[in-house]
N, C-alpha and C. Protein backbone atom coordinates (compact mmCIF):
# COMPACT_ATOMS: atom_id res chain seq x y z
N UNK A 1 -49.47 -95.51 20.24
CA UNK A 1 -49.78 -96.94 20.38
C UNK A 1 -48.57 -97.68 20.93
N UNK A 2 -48.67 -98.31 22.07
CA UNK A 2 -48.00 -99.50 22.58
C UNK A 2 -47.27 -100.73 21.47
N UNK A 3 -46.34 -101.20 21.61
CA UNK A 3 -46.20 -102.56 21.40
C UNK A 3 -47.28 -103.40 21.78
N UNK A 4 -47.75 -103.24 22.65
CA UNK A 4 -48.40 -104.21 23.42
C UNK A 4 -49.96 -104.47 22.91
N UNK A 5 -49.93 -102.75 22.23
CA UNK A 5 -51.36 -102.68 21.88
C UNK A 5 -51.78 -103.80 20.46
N UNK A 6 -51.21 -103.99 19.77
CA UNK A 6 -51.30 -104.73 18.59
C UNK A 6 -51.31 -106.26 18.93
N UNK A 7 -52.72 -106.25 17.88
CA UNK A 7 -53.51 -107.69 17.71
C UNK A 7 -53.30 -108.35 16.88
N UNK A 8 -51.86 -109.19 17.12
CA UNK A 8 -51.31 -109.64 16.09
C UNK A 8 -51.94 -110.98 15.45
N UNK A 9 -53.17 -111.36 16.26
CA UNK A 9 -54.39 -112.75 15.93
C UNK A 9 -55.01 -111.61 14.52
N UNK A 10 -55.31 -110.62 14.78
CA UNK A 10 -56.09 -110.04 13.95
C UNK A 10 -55.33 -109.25 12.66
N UNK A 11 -54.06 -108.95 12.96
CA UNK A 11 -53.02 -109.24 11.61
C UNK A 11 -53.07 -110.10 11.22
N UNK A 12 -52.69 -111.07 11.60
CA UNK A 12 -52.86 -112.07 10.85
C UNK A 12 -53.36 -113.09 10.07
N UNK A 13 -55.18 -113.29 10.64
CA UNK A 13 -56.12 -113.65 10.14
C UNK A 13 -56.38 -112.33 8.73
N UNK A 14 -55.98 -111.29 8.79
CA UNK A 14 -56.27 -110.16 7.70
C UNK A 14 -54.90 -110.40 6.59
N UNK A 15 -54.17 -110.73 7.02
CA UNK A 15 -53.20 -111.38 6.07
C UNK A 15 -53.50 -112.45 5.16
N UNK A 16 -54.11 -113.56 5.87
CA UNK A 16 -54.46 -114.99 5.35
C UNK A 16 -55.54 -114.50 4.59
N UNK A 17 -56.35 -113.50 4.73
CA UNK A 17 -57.68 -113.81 3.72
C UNK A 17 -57.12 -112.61 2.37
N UNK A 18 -56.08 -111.77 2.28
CA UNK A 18 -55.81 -111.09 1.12
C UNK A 18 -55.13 -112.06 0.23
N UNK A 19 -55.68 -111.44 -1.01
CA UNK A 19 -55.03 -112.63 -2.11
C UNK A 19 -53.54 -112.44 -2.54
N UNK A 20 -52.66 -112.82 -3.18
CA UNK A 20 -51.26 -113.06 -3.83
C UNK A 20 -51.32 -111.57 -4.25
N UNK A 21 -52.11 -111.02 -5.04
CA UNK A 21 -51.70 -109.70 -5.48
C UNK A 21 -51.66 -108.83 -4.84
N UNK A 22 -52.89 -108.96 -3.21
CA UNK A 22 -52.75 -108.07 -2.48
C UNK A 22 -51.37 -108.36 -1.56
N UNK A 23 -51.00 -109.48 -1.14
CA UNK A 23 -49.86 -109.42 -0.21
C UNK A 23 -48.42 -109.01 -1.06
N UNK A 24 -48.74 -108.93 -2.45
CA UNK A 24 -47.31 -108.50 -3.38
C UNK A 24 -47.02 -107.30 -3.50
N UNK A 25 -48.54 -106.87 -3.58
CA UNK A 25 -48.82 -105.21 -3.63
C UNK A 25 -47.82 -104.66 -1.94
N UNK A 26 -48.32 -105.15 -1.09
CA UNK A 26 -48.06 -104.85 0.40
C UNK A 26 -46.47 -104.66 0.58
N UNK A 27 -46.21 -106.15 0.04
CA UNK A 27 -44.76 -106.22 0.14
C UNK A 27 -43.99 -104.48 -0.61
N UNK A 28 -44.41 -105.35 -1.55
CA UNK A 28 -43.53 -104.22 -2.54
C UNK A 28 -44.14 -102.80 -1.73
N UNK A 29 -45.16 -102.00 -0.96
CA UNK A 29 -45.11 -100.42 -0.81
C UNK A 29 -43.97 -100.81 0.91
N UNK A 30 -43.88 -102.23 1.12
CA UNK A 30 -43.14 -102.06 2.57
C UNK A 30 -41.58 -101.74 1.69
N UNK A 31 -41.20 -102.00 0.87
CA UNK A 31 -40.00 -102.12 0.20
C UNK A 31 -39.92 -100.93 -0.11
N UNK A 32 -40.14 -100.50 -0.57
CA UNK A 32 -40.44 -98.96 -0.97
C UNK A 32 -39.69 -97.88 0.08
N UNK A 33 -41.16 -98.21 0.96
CA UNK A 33 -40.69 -97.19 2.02
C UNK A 33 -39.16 -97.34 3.38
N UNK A 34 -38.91 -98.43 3.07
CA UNK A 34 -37.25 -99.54 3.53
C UNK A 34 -36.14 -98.68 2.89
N UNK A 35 -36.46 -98.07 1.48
CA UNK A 35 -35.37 -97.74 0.45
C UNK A 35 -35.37 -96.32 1.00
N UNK A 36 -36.85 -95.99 0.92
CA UNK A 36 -36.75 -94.26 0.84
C UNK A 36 -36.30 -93.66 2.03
N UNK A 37 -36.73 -94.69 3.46
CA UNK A 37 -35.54 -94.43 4.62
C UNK A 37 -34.53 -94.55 4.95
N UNK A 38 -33.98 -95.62 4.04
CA UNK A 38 -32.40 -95.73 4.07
C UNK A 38 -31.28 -94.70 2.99
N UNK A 39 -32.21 -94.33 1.86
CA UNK A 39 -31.68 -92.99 1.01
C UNK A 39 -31.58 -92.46 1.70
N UNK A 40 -31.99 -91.94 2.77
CA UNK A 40 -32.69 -90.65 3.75
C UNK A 40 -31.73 -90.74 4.88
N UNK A 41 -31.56 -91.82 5.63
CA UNK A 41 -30.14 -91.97 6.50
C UNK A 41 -28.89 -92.01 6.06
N UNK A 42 -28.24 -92.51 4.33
CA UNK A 42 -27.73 -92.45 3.62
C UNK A 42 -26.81 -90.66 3.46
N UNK A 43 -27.88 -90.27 2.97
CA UNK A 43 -27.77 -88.87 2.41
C UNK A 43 -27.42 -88.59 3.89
N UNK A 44 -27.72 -88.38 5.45
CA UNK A 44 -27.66 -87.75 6.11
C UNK A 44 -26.57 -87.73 6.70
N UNK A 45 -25.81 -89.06 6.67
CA UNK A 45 -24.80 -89.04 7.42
C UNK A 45 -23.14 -89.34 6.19
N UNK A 46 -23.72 -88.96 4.73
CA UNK A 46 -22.24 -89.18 3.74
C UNK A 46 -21.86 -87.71 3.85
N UNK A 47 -20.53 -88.03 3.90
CA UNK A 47 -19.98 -87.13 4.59
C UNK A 47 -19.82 -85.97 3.37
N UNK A 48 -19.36 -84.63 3.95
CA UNK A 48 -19.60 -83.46 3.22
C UNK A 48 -17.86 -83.59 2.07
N UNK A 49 -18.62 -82.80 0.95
CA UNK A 49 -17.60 -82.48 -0.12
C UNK A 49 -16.33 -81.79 0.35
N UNK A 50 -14.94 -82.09 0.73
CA UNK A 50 -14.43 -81.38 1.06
C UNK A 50 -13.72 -80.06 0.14
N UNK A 51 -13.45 -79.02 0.29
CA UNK A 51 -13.15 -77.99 -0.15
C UNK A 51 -11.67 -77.43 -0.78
N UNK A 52 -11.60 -77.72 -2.01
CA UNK A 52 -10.36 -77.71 -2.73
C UNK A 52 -10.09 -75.97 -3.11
N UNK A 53 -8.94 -75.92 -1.69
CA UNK A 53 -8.53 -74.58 -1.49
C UNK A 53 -7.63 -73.64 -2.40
N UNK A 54 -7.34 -74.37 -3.33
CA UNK A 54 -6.40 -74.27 -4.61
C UNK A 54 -7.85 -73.39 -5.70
N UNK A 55 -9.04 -74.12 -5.83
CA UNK A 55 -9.99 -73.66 -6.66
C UNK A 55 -11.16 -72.50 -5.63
N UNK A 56 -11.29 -72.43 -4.27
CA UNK A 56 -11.17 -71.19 -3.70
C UNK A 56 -10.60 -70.12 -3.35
N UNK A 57 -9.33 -70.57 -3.62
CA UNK A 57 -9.03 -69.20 -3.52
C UNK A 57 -8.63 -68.89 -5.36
N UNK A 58 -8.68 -69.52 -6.19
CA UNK A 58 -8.34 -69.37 -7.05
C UNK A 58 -6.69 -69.09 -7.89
N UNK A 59 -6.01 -69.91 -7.17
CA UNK A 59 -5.09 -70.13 -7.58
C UNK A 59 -4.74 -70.95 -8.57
N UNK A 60 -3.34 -71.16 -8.79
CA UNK A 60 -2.74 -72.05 -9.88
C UNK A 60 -1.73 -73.15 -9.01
N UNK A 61 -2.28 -74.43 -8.77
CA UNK A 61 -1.86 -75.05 -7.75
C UNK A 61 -0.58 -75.13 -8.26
N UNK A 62 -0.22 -75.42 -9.54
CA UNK A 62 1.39 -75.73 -9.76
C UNK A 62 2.59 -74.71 -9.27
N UNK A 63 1.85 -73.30 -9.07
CA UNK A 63 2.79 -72.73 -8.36
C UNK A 63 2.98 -71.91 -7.10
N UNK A 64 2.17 -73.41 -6.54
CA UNK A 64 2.73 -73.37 -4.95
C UNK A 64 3.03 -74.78 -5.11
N UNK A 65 3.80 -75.08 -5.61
CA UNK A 65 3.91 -76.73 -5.65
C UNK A 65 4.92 -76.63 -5.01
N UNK A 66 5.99 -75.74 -4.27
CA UNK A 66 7.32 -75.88 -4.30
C UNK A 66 7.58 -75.57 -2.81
N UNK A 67 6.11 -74.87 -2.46
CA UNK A 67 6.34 -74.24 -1.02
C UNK A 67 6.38 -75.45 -0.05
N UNK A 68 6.92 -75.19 1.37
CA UNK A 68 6.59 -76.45 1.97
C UNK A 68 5.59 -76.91 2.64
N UNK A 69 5.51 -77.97 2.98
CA UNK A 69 3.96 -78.71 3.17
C UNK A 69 3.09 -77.83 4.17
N UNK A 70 3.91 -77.69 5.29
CA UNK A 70 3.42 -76.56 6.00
C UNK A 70 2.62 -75.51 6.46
N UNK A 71 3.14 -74.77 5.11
CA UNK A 71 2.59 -73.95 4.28
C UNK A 71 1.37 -73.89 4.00
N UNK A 72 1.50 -74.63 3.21
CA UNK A 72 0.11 -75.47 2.39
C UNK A 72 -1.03 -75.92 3.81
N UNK A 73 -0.52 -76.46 4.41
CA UNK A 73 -1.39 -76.69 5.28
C UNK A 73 -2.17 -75.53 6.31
N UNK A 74 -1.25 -74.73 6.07
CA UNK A 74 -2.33 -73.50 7.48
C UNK A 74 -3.03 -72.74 6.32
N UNK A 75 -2.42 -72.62 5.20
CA UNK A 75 -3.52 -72.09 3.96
C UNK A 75 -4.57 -72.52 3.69
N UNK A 76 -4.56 -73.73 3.95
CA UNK A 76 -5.70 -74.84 3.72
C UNK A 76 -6.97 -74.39 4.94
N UNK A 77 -6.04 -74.42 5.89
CA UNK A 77 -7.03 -74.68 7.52
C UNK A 77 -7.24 -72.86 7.25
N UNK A 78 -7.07 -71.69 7.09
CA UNK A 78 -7.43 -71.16 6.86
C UNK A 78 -8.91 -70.83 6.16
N UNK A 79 -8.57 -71.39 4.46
CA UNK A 79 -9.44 -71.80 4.40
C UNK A 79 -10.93 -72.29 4.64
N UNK A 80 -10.42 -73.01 5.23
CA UNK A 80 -11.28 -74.12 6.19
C UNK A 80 -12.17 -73.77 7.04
N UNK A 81 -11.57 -72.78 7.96
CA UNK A 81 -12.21 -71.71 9.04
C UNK A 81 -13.54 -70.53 8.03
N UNK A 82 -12.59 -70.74 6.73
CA UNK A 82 -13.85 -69.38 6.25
C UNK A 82 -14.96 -69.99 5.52
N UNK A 83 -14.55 -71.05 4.83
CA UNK A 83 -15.88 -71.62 4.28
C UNK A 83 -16.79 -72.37 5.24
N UNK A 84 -16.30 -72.17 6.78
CA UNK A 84 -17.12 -73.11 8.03
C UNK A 84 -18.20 -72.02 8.00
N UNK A 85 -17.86 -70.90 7.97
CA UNK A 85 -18.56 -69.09 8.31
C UNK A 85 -19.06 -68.86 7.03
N UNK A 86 -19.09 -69.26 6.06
CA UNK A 86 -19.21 -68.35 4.88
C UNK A 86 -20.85 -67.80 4.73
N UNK A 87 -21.67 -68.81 5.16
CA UNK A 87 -22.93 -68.46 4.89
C UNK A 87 -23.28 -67.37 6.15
N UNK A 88 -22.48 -67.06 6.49
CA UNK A 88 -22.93 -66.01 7.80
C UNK A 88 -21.65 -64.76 7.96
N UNK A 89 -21.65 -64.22 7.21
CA UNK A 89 -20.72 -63.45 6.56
C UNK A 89 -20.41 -62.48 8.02
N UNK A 90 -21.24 -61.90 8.64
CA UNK A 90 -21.44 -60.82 9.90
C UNK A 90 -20.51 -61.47 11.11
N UNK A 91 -20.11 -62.60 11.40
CA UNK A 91 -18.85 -63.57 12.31
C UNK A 91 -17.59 -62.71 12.02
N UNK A 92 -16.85 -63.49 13.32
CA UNK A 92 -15.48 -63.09 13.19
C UNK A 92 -14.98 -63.82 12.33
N UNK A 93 -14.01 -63.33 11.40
CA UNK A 93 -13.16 -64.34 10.99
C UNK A 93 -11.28 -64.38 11.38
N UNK A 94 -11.41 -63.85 12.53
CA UNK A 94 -10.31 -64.17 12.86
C UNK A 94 -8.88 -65.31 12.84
N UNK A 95 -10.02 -66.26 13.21
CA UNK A 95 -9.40 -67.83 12.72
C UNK A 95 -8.10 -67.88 11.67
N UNK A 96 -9.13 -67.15 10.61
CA UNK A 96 -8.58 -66.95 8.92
C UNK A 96 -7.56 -66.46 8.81
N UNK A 97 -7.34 -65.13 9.97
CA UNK A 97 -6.39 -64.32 9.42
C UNK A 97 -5.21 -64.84 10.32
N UNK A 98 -5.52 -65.52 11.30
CA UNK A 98 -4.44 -66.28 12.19
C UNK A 98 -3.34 -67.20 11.15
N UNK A 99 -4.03 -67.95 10.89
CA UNK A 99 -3.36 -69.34 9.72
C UNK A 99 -2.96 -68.30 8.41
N UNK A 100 -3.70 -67.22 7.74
CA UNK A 100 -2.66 -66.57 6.84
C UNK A 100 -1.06 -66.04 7.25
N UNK A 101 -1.70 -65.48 8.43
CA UNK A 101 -0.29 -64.68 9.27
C UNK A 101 0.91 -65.56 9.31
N UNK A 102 0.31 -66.89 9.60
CA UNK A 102 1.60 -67.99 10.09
C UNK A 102 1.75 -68.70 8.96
N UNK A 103 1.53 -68.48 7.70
CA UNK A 103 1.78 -69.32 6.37
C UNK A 103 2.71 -67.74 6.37
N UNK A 104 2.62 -67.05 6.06
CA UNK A 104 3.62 -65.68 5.79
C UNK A 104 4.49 -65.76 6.95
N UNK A 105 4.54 -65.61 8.20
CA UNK A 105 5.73 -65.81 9.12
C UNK A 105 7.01 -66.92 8.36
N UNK A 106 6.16 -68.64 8.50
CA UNK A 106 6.74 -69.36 7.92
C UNK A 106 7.41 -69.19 6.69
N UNK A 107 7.15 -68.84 5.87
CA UNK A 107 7.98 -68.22 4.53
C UNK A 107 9.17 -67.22 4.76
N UNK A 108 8.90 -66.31 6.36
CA UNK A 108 10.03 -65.05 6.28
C UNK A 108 11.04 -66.07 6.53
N UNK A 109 10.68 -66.94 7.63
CA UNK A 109 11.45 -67.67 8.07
C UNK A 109 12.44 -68.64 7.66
N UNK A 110 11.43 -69.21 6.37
CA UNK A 110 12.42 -69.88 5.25
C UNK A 110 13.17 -69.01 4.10
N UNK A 111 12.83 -68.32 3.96
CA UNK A 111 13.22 -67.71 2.93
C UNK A 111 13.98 -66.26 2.99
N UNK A 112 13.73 -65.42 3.97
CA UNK A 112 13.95 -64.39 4.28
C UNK A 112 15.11 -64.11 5.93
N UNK A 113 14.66 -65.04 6.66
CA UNK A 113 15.58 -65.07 7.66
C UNK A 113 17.43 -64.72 7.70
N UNK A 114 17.68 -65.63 6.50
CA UNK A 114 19.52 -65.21 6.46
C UNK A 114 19.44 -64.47 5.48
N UNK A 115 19.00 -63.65 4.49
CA UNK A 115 19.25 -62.81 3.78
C UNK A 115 19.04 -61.14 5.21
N UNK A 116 17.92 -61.21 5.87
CA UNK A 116 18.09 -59.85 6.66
C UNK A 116 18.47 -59.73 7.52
N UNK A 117 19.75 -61.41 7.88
CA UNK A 117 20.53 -60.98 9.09
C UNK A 117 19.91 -60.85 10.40
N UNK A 118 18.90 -61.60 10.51
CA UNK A 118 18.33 -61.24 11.89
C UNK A 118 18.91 -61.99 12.91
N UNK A 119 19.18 -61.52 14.32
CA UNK A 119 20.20 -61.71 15.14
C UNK A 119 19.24 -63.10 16.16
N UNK A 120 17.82 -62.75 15.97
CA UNK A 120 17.24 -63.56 17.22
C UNK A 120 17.35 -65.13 16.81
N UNK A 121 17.04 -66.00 17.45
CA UNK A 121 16.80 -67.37 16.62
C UNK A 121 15.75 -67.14 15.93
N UNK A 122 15.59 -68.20 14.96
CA UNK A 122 14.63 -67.91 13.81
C UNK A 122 13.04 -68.31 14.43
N UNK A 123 13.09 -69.61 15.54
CA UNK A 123 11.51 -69.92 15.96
C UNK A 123 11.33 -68.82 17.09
N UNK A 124 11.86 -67.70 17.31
CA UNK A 124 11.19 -66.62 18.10
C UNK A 124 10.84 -65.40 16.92
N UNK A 125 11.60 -65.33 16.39
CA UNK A 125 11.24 -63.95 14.85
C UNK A 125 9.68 -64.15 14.70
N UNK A 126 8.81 -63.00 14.86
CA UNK A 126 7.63 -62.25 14.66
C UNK A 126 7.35 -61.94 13.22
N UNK A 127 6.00 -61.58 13.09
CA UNK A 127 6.04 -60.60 11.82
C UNK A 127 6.46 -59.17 12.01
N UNK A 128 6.39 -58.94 13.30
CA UNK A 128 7.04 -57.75 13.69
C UNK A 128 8.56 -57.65 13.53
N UNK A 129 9.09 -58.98 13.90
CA UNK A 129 10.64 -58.98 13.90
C UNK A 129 10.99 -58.83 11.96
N UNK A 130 10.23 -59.06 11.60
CA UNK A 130 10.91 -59.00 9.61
C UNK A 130 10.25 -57.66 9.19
N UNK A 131 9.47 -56.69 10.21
CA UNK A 131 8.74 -55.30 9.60
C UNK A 131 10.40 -54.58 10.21
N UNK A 132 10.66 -54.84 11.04
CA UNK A 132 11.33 -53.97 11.78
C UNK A 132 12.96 -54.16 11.13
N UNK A 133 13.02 -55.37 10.74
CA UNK A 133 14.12 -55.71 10.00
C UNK A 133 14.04 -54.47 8.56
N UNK A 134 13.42 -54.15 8.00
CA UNK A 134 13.24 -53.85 6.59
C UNK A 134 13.21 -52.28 6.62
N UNK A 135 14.50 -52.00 7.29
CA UNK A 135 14.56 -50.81 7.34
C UNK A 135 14.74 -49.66 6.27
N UNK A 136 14.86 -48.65 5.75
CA UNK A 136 15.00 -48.30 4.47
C UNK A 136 16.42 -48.38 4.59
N UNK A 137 17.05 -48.13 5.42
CA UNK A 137 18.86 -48.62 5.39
C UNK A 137 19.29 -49.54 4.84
N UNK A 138 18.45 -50.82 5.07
CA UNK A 138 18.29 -52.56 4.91
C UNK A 138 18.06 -52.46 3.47
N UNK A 139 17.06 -51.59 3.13
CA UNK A 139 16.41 -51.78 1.91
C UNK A 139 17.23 -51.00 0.58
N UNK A 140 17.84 -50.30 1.18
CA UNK A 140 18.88 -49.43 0.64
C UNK A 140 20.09 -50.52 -0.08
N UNK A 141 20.45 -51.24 1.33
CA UNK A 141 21.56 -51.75 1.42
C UNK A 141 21.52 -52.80 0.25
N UNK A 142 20.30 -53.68 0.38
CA UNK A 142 19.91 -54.81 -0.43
C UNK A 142 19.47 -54.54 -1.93
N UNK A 143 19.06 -53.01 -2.53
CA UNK A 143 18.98 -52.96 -3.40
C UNK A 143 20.63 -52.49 -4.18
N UNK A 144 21.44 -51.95 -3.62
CA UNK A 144 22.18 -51.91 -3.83
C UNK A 144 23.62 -52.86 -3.90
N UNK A 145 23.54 -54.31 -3.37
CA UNK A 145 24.02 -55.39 -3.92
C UNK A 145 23.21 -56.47 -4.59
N UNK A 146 22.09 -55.82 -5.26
CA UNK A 146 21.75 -55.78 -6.69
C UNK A 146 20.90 -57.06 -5.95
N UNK A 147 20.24 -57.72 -5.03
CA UNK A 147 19.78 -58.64 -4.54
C UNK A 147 18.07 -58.81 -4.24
N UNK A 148 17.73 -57.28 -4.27
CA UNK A 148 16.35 -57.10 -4.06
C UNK A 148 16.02 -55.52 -4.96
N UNK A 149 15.10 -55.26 -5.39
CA UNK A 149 14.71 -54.29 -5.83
C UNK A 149 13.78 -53.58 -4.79
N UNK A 150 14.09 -52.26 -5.32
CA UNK A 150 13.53 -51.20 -3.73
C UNK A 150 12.45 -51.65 -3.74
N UNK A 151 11.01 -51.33 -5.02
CA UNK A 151 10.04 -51.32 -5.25
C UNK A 151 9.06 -52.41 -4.65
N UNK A 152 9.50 -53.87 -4.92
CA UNK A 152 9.57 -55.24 -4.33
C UNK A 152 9.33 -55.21 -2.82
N UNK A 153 10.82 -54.39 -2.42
CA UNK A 153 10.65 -54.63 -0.70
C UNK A 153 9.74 -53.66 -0.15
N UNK A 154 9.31 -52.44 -0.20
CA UNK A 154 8.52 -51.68 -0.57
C UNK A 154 6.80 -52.18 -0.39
N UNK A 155 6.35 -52.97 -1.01
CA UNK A 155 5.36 -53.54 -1.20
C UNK A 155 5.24 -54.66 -0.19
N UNK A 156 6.37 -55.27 -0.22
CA UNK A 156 6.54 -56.21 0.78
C UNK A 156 6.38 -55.76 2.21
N UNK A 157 7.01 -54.50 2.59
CA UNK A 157 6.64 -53.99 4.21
C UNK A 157 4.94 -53.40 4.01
N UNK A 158 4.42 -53.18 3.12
CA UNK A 158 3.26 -52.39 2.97
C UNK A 158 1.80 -54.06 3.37
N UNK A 159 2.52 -55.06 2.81
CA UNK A 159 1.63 -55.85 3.45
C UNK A 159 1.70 -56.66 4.28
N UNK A 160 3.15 -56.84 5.25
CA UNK A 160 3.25 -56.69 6.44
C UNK A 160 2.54 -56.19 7.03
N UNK A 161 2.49 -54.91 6.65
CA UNK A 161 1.76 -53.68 8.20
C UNK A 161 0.45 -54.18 7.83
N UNK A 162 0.06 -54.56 6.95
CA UNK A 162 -1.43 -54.85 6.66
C UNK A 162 -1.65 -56.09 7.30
N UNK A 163 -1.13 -56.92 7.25
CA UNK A 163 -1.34 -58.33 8.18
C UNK A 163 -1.22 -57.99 9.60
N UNK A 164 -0.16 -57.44 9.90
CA UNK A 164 0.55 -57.27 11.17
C UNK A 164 -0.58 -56.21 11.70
N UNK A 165 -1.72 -55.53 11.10
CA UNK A 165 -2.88 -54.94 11.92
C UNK A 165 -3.95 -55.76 11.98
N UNK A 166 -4.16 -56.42 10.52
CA UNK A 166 -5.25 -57.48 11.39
C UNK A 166 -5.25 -58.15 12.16
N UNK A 167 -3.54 -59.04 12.36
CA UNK A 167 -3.44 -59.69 13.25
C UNK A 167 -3.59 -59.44 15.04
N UNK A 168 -3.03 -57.81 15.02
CA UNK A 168 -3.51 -57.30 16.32
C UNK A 168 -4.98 -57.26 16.18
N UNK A 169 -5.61 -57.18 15.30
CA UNK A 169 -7.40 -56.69 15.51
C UNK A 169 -7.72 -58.69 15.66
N UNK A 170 -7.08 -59.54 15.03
CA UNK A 170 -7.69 -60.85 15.59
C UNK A 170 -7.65 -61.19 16.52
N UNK A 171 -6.56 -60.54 17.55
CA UNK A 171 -6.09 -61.04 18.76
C UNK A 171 -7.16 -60.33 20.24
N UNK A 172 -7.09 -58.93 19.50
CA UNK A 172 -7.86 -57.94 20.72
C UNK A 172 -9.28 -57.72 20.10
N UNK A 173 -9.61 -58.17 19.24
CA UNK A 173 -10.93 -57.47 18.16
C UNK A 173 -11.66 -58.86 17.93
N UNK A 174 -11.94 -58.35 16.65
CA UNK A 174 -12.34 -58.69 15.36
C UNK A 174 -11.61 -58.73 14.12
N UNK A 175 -12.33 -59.36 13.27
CA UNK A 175 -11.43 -59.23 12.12
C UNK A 175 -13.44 -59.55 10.82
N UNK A 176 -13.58 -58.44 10.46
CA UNK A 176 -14.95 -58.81 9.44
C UNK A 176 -14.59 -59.58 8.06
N UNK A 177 -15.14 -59.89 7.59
CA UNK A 177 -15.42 -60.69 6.40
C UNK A 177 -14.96 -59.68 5.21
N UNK A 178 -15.06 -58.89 5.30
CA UNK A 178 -15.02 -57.85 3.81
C UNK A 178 -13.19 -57.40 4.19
N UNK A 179 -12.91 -57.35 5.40
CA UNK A 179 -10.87 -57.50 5.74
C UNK A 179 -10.58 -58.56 5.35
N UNK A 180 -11.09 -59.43 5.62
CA UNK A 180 -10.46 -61.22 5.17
C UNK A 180 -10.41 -61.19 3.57
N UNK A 181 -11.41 -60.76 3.08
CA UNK A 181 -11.55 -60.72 1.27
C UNK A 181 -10.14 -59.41 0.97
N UNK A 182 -10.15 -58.07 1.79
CA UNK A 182 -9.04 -57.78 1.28
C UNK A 182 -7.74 -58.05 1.34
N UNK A 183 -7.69 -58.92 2.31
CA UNK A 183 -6.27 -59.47 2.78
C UNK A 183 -5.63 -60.18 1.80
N UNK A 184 -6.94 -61.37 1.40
CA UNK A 184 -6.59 -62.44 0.53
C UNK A 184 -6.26 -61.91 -0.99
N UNK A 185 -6.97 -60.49 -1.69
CA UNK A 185 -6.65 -59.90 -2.53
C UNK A 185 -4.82 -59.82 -2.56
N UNK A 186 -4.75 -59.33 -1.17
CA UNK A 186 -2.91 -59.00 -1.53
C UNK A 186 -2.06 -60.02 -1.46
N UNK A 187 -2.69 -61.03 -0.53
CA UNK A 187 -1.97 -62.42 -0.69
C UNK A 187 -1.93 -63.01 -2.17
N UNK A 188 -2.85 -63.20 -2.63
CA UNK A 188 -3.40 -63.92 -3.52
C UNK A 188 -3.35 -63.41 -5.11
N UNK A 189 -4.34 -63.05 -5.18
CA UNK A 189 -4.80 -62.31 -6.34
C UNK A 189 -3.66 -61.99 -6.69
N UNK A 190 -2.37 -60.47 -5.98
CA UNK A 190 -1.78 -59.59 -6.38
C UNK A 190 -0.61 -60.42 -6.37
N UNK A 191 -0.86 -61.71 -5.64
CA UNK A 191 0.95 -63.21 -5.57
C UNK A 191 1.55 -62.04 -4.29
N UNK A 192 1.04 -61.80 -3.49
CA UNK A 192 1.98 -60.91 -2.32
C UNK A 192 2.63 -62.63 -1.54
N UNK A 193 1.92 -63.26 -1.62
CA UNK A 193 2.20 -64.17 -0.51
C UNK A 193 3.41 -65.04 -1.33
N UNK A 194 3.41 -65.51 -2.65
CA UNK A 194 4.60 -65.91 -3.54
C UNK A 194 5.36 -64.87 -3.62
N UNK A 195 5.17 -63.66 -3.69
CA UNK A 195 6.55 -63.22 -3.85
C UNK A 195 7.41 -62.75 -2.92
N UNK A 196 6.99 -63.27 -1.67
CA UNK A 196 7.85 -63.32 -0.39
C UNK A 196 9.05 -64.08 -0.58
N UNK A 197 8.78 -65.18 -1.53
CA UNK A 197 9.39 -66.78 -1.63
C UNK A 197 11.25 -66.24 -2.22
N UNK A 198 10.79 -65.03 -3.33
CA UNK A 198 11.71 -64.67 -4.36
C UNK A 198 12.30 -62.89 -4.03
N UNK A 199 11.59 -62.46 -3.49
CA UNK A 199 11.72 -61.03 -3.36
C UNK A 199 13.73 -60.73 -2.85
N UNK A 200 13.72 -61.48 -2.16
CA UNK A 200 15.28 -61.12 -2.05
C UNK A 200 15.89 -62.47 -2.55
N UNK A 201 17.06 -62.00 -3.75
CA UNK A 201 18.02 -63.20 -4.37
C UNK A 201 18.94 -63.76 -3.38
N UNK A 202 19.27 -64.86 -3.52
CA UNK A 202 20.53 -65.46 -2.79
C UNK A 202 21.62 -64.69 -3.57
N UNK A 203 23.02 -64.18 -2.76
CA UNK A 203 24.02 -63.51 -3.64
C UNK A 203 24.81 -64.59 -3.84
């Protein structure tokens, strides 16, 4: 039906002859249906719950309270990338393992850089450049001015190489959903990613 089509002589004469209860009745189902479309545009466009990455991944926010903002932030956007995918588990999640990689770079970098002596500047150092650093010589050397324990560094190159392959499989590949859950196990769960922070003492 047109605008044009409506007989608004004949609305209106049908208006004038309904009584008070019928035009109250009218009103009130036009009111009605005013509310239930504006709930309805309401709901559609308030914006979504955002995702408190501290209670997904299940951490204890107070102790990453110390790391720097940084940090926190590509963990987050990490995050971010997997709960965008989550209901479609069979995707890449590459994204994910990108922003883990560079929350762990960032940490060698703060934390690890002048303890292993690395010769390059620090904004070119790789995760490759701190695998390759951690030589058992290195590791030798450092447990023996009592600064790192073998076992520690040990674990520490073991999930290197584990990042440092997904990260080649994000770059040339894939990276599946059930790698992203084990990754985050060693980050997370096992504190691989905190105990980067402490693993070697200042002497």
């Amino acid at each position: 039906m047109k605008f044009s089509d409506i007989d608004f002589n004949a609305l209106s004469e049908m208006m004038n002859n309904m009584s008070d209860e019928e035009k109250e009745s009218l009103n009130q189902m036009a009111d009605s249906m005013m509310q239930d479309y504006q709930n309805k545009q309401n709901a559609e466009t308030e914006p979504e719950e955002e995702t408190d990455f501290y209670d997904f991944l299940q951490i204890d926010e107070t102790e990453y309270a110390d790391l720097p903002g940084n940090i926190l932030d590509e963990i987050e956007a990490a995050v971010d990338f997997e709960t965008f995918y989550e209901e479609t588990t069979d995707l890449d999640f590459s994204a994910s393992v990108l922003f883990y990689a560079k929350a762990v770079l960032n940490l060698l970098r703060t934390y690890q850089y002048d303890a292993l002596a690395i010769s390059a500047p620090v904004q070119t150092t790789t995760l490759l450049t701190y695998l390759n650093a951690l030589t058992d010589e290195k590791i030798h050397a450092l447990a023996d001015a009592g600064t790192a324990a073998p076992q520690d560094l040990a674990a520490e190159v073991n999930l290197l190489r584990q990042l440092y392959i997904l990260l080649n499989r994000a770059e040339h590949d894939s990276v599946s959903y059930e790698e992203l859950q084990a990754i985050k196990e060693e980050l997370f769960a096992k504190k691989g990613l905190l105990n980067l922070v402490n693993v070697i003492q200042k002497e």
